[in-house]
PDB file of N, CA and C in Angstrom:
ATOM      1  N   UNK A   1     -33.040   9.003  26.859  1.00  0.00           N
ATOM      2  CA  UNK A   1     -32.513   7.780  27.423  1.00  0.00           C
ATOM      3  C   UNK A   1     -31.054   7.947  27.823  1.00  0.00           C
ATOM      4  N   UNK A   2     -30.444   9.077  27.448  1.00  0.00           N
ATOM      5  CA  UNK A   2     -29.279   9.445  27.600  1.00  0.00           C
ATOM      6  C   UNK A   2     -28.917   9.832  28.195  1.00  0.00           C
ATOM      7  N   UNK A   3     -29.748  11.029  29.108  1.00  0.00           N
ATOM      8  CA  UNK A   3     -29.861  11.494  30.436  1.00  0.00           C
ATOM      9  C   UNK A   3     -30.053  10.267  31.274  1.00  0.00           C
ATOM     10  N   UNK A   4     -30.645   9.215  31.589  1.00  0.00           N
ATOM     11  CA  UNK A   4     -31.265   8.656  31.689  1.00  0.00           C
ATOM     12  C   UNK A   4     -29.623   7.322  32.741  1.00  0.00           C
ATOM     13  N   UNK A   5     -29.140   7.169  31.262  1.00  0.00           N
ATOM     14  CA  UNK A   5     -27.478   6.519  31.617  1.00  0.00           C
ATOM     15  C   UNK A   5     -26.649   7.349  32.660  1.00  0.00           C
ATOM     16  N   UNK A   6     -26.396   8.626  32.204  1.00  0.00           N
ATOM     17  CA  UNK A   6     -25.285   9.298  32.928  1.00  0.00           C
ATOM     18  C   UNK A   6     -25.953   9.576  34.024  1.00  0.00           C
ATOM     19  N   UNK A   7     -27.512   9.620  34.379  1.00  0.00           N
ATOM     20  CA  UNK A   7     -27.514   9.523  35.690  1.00  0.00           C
ATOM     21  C   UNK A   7     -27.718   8.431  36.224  1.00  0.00           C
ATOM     22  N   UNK A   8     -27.899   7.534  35.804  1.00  0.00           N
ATOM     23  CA  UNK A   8     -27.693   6.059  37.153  1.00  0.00           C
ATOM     24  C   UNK A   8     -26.221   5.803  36.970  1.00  0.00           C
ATOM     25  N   UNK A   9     -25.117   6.249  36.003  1.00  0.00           N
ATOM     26  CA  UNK A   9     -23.966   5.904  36.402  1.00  0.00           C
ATOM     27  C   UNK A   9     -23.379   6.498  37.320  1.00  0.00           C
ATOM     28  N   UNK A  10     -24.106   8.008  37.705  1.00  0.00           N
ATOM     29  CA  UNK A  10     -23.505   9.098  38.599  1.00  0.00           C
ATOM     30  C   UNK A  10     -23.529   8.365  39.790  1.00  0.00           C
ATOM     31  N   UNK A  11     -25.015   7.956  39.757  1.00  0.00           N
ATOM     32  CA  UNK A  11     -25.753   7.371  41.095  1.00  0.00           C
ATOM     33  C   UNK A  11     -24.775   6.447  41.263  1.00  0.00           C
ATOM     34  N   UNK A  12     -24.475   5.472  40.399  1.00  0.00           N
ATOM     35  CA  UNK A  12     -23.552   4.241  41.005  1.00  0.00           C
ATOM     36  C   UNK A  12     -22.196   4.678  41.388  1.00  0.00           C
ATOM     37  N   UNK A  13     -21.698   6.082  40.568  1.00  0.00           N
ATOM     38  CA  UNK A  13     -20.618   6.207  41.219  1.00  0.00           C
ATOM     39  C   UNK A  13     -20.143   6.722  42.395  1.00  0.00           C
ATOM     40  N   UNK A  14     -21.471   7.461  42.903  1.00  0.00           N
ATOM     41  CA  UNK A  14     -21.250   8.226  43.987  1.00  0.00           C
ATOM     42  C   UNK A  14     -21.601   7.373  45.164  1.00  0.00           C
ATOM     43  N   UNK A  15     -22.474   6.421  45.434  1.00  0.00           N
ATOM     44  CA  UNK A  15     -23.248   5.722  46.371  1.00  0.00           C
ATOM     45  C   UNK A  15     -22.903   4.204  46.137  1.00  0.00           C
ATOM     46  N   UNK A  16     -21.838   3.953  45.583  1.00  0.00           N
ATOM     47  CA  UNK A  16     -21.383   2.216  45.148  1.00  0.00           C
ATOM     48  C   UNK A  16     -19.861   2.650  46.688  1.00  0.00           C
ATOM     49  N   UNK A  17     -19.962   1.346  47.529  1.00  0.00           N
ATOM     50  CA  UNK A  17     -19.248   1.278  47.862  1.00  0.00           C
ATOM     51  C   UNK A  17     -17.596   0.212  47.686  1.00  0.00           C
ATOM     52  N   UNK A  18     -18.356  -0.460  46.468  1.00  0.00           N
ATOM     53  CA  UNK A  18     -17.180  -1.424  45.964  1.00  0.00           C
ATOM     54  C   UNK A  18     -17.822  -1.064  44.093  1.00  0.00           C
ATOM     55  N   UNK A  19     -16.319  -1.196  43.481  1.00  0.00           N
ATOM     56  CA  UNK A  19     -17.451  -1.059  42.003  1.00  0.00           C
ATOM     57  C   UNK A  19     -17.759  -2.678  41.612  1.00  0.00           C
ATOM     58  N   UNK A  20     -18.727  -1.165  40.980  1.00  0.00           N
ATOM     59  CA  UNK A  20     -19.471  -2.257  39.322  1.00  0.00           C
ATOM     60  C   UNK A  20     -20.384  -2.741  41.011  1.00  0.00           C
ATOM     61  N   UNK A  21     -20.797  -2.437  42.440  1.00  0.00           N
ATOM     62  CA  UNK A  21     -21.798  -3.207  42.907  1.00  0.00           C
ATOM     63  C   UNK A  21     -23.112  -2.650  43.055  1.00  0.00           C
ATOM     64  N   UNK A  22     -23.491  -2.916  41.454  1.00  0.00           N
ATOM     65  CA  UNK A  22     -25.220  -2.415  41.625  1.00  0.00           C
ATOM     66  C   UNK A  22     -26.167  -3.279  42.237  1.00  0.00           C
ATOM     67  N   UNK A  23     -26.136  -4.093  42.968  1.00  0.00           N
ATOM     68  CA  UNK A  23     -26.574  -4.528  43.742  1.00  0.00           C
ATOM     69  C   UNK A  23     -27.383  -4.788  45.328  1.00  0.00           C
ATOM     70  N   UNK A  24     -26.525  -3.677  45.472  1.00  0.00           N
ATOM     71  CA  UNK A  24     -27.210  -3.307  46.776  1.00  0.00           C
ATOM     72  C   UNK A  24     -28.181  -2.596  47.350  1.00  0.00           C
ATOM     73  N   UNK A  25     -29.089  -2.379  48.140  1.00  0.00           N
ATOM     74  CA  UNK A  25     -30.348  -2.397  48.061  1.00  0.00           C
ATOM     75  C   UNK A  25     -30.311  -0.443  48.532  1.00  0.00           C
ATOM     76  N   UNK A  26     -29.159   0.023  48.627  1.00  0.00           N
ATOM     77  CA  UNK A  26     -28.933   1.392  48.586  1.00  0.00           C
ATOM     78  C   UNK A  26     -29.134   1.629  47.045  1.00  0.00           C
ATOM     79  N   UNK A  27     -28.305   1.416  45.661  1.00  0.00           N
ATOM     80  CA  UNK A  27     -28.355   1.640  44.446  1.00  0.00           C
ATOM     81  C   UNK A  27     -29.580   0.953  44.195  1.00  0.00           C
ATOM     82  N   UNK A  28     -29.708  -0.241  44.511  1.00  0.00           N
ATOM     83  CA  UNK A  28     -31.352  -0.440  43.951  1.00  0.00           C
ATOM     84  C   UNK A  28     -32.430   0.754  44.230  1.00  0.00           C
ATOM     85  N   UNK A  29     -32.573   1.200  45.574  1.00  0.00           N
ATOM     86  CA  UNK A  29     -33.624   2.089  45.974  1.00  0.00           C
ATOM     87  C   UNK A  29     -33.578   3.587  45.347  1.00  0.00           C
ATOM     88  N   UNK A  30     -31.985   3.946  45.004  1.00  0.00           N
ATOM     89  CA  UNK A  30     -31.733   5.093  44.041  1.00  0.00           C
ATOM     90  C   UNK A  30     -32.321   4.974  42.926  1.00  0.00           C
ATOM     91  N   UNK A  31     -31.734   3.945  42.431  1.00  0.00           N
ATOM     92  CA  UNK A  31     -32.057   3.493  41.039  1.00  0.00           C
ATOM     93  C   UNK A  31     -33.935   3.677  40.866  1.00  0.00           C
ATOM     94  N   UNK A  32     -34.267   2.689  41.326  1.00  0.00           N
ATOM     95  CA  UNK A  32     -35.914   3.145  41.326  1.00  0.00           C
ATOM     96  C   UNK A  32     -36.607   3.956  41.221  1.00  0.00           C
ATOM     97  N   UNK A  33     -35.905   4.941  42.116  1.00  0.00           N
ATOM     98  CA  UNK A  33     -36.699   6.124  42.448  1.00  0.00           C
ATOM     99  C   UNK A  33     -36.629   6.889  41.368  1.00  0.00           C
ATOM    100  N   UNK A  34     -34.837   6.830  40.689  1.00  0.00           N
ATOM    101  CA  UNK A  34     -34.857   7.685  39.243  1.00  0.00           C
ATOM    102  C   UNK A  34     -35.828   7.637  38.271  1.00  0.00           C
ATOM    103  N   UNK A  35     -35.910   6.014  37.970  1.00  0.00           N
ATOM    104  CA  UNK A  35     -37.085   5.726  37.183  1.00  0.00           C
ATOM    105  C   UNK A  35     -38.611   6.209  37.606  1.00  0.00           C
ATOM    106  N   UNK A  36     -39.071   6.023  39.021  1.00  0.00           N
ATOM    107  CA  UNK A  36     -40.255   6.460  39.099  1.00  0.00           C
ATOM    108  C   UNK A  36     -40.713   7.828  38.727  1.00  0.00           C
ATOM    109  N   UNK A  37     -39.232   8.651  38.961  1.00  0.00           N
ATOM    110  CA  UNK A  37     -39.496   9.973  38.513  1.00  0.00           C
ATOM    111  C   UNK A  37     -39.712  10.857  37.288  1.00  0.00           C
ATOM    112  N   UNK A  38     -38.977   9.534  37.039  1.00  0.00           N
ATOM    113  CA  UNK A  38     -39.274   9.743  35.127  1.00  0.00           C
ATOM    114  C   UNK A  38     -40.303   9.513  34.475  1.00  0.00           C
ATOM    115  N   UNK A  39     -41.136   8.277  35.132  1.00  0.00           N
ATOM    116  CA  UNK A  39     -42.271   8.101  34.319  1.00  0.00           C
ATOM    117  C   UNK A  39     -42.862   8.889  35.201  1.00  0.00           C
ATOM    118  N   UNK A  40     -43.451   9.325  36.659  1.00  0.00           N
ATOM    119  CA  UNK A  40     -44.054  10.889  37.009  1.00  0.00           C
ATOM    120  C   UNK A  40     -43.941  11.531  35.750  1.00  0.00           C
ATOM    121  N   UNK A  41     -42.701  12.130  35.526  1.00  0.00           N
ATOM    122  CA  UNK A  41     -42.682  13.020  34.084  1.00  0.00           C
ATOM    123  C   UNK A  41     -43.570  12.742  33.133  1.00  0.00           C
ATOM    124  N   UNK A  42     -43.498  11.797  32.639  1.00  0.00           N
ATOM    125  CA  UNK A  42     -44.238  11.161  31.624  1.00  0.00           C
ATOM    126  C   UNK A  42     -45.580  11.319  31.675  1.00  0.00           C
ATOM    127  N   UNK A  43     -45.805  10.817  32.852  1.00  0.00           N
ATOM    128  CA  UNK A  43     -47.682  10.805  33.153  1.00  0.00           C
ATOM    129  C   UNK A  43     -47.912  12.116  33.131  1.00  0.00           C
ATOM    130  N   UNK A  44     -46.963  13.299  33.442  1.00  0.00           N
ATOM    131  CA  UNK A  44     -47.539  14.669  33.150  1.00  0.00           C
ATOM    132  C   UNK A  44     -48.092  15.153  31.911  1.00  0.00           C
ATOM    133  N   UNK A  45     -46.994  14.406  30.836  1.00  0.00           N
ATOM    134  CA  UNK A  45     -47.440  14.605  29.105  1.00  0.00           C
ATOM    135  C   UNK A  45     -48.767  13.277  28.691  1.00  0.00           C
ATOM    136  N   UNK A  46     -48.910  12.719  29.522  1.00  0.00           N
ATOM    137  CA  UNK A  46     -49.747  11.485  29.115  1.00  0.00           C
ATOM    138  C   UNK A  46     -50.988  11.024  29.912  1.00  0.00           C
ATOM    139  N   UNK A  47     -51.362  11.660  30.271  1.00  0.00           N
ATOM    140  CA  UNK A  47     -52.492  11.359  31.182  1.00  0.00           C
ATOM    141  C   UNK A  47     -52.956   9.931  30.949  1.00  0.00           C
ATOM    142  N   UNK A  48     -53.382   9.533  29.609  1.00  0.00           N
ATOM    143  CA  UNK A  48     -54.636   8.467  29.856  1.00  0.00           C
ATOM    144  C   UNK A  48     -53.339   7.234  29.625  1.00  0.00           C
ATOM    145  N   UNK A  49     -52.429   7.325  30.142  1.00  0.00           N
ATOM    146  CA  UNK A  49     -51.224   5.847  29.528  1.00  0.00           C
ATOM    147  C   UNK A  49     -51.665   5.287  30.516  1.00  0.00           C
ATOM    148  N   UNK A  50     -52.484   4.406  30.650  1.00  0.00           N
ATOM    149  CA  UNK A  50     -52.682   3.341  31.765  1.00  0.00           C
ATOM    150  C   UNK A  50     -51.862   2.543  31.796  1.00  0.00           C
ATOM    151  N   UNK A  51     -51.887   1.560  30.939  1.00  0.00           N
ATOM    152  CA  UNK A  51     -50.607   0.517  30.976  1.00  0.00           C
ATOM    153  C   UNK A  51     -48.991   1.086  31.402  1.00  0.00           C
ATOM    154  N   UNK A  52     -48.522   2.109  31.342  1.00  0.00           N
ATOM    155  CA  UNK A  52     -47.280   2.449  32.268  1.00  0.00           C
ATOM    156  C   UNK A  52     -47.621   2.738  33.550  1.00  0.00           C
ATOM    157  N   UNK A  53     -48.734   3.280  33.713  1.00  0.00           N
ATOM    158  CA  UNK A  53     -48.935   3.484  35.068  1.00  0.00           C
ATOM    159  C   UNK A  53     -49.620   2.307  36.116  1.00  0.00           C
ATOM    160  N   UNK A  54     -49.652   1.006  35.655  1.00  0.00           N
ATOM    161  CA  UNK A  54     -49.004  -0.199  35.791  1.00  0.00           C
ATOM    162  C   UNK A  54     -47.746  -0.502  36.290  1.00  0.00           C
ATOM    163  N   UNK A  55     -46.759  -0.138  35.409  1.00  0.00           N
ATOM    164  CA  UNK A  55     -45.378  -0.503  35.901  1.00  0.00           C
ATOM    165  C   UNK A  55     -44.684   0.490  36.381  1.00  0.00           C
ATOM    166  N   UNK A  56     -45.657   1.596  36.977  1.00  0.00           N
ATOM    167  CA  UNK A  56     -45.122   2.499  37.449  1.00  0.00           C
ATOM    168  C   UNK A  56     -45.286   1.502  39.174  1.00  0.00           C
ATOM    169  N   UNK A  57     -46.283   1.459  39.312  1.00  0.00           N
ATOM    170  CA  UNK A  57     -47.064   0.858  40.618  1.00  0.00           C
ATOM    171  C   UNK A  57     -45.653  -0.004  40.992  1.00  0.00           C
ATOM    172  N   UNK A  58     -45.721  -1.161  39.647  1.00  0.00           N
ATOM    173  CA  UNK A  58     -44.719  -2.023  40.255  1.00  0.00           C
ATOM    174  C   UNK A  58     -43.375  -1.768  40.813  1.00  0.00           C
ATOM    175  N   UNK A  59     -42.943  -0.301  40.362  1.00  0.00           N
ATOM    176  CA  UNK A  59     -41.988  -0.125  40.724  1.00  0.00           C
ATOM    177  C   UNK A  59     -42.103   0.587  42.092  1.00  0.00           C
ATOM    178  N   UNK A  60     -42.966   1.168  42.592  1.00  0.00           N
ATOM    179  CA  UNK A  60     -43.556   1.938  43.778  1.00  0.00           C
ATOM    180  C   UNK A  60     -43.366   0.664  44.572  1.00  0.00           C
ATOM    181  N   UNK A  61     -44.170  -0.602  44.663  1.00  0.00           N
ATOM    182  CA  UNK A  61     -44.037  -1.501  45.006  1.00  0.00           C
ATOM    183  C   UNK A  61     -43.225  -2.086  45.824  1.00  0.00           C
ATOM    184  N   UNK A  62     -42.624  -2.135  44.721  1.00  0.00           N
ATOM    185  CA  UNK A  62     -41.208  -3.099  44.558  1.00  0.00           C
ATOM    186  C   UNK A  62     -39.761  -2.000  45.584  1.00  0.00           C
ATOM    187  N   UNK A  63     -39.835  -0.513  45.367  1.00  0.00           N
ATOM    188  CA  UNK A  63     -38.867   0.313  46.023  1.00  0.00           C
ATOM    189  C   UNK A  63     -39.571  -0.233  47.642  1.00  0.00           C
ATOM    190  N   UNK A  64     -41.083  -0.396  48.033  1.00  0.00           N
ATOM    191  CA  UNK A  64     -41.331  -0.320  49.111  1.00  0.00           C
ATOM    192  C   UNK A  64     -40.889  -1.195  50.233  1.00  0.00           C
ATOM    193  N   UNK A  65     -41.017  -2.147  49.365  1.00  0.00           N
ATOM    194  CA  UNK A  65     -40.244  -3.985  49.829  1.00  0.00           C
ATOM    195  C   UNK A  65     -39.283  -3.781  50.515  1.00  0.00           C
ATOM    196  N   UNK A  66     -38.227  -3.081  49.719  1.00  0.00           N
ATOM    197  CA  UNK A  66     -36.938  -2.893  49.599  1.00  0.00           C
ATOM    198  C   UNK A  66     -36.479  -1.810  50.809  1.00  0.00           C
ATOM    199  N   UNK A  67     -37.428  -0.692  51.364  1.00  0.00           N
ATOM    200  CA  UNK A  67     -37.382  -0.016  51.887  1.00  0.00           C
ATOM    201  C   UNK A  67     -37.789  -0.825  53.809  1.00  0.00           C
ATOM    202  N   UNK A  68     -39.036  -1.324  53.327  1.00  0.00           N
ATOM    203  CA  UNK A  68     -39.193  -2.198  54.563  1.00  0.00           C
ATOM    204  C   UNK A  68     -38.369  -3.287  54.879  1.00  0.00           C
ATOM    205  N   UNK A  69     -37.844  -3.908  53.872  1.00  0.00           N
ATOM    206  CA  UNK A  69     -36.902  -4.784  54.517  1.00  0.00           C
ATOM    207  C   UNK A  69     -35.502  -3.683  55.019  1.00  0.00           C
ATOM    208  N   UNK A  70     -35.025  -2.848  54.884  1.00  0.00           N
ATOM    209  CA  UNK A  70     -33.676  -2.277  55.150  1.00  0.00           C
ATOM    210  C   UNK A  70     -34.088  -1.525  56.784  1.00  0.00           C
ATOM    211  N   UNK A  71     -35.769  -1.005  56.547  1.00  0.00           N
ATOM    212  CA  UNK A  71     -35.840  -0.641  57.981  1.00  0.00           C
ATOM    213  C   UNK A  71     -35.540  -1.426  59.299  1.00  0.00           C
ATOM    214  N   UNK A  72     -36.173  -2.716  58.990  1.00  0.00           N
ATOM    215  CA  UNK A  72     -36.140  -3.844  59.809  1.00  0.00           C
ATOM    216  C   UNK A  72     -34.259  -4.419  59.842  1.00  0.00           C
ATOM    217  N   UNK A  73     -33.698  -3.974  59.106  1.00  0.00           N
ATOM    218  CA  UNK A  73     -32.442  -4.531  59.170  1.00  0.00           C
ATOM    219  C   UNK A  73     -31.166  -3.411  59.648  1.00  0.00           C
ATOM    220  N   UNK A  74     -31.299  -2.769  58.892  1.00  0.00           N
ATOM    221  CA  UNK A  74     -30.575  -1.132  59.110  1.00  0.00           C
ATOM    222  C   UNK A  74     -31.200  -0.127  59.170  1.00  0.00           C
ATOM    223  N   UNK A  75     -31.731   0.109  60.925  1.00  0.00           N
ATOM    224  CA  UNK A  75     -32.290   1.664  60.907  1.00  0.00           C
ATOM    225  C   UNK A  75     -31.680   2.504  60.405  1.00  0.00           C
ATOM    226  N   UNK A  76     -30.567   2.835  60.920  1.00  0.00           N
ATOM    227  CA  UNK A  76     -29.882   4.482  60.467  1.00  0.00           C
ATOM    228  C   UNK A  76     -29.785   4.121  59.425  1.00  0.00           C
ATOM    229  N   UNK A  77     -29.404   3.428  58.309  1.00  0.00           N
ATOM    230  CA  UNK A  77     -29.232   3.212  56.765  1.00  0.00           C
ATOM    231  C   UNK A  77     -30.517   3.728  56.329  1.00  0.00           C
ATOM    232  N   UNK A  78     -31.482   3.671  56.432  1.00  0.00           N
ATOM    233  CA  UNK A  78     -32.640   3.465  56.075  1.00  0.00           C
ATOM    234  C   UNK A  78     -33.171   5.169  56.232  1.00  0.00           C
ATOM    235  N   UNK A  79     -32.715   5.670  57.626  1.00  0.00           N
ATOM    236  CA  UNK A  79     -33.326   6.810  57.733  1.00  0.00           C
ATOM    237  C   UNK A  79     -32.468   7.987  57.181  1.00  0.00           C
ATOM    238  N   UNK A  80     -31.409   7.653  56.550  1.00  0.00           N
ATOM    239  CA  UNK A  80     -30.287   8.524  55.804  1.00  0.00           C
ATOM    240  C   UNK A  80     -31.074   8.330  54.397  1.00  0.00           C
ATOM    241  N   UNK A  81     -31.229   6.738  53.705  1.00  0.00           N
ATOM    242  CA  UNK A  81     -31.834   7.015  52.907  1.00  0.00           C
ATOM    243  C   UNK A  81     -33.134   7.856  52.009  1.00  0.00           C
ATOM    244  N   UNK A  82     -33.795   8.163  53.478  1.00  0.00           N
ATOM    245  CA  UNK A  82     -35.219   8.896  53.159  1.00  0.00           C
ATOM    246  C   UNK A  82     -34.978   9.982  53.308  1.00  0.00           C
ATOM    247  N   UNK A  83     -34.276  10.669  53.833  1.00  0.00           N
ATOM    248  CA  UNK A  83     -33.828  12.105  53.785  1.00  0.00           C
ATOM    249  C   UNK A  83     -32.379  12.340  52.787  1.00  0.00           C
ATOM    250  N   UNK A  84     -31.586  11.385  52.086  1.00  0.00           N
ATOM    251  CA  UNK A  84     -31.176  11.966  50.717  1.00  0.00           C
ATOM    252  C   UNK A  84     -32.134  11.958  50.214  1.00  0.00           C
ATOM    253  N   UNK A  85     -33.384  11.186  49.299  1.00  0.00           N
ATOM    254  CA  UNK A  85     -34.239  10.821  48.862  1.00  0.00           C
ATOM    255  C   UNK A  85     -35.349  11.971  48.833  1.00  0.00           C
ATOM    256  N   UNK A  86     -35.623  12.341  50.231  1.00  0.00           N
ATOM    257  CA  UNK A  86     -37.069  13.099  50.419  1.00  0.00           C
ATOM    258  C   UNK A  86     -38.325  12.339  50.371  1.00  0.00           C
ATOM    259  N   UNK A  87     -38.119  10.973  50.972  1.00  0.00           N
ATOM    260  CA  UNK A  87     -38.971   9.988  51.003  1.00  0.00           C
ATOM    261  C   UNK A  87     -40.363  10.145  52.360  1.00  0.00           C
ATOM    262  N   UNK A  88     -41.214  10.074  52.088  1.00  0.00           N
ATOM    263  CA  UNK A  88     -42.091   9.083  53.526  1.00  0.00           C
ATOM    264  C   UNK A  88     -42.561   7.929  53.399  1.00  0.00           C
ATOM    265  N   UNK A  89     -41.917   7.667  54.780  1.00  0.00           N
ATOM    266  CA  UNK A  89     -42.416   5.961  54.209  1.00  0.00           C
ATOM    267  C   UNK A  89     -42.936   5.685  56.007  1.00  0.00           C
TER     268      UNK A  89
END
């Protein structure tokens, strides 16, 4: 969980353009993705955890929202994001 801190603080520090603003739908979509990758990890040691892989979805979800609304609003934002990322969307 410790790894876990120092990297979404990295994330916020490197990709926050005002501090302390985790808010924005750039650190949100970072943020997410950290987590999704983590529980990936997880499901590697855990095959039958259904119930996380539940709130894994939601978070798949929920990054997608977030991704379609920024396309529709900020192309180039959007297409910088998927290539730091390594996204297809």
């Amino acid at each position: 969980m410790l790894v876990n801190l120092v990297n979404k603080k990295q994330i916020i520090q490197d990709y926050c353009k005002k501090k302390n603003n985790t808010g924005s739908i750039r650190i949100q979509i970072f943020l997410l993705t950290l987590r999704i990758i983590n529980l990936q990890k997880h499901f590697i040691l855990h095959k039958k955890d259904k119930h996380s892989k539940r709130g894994l979805l939601k978070l798949i979800f929920k990054r997608r929202k977030l991704l379609i609304y920024l396309k529709n609003n900020n192309f180039s934002k959007y297409n910088l994001i998927l290539k730091q990322l390594n996204l297809r969307h």
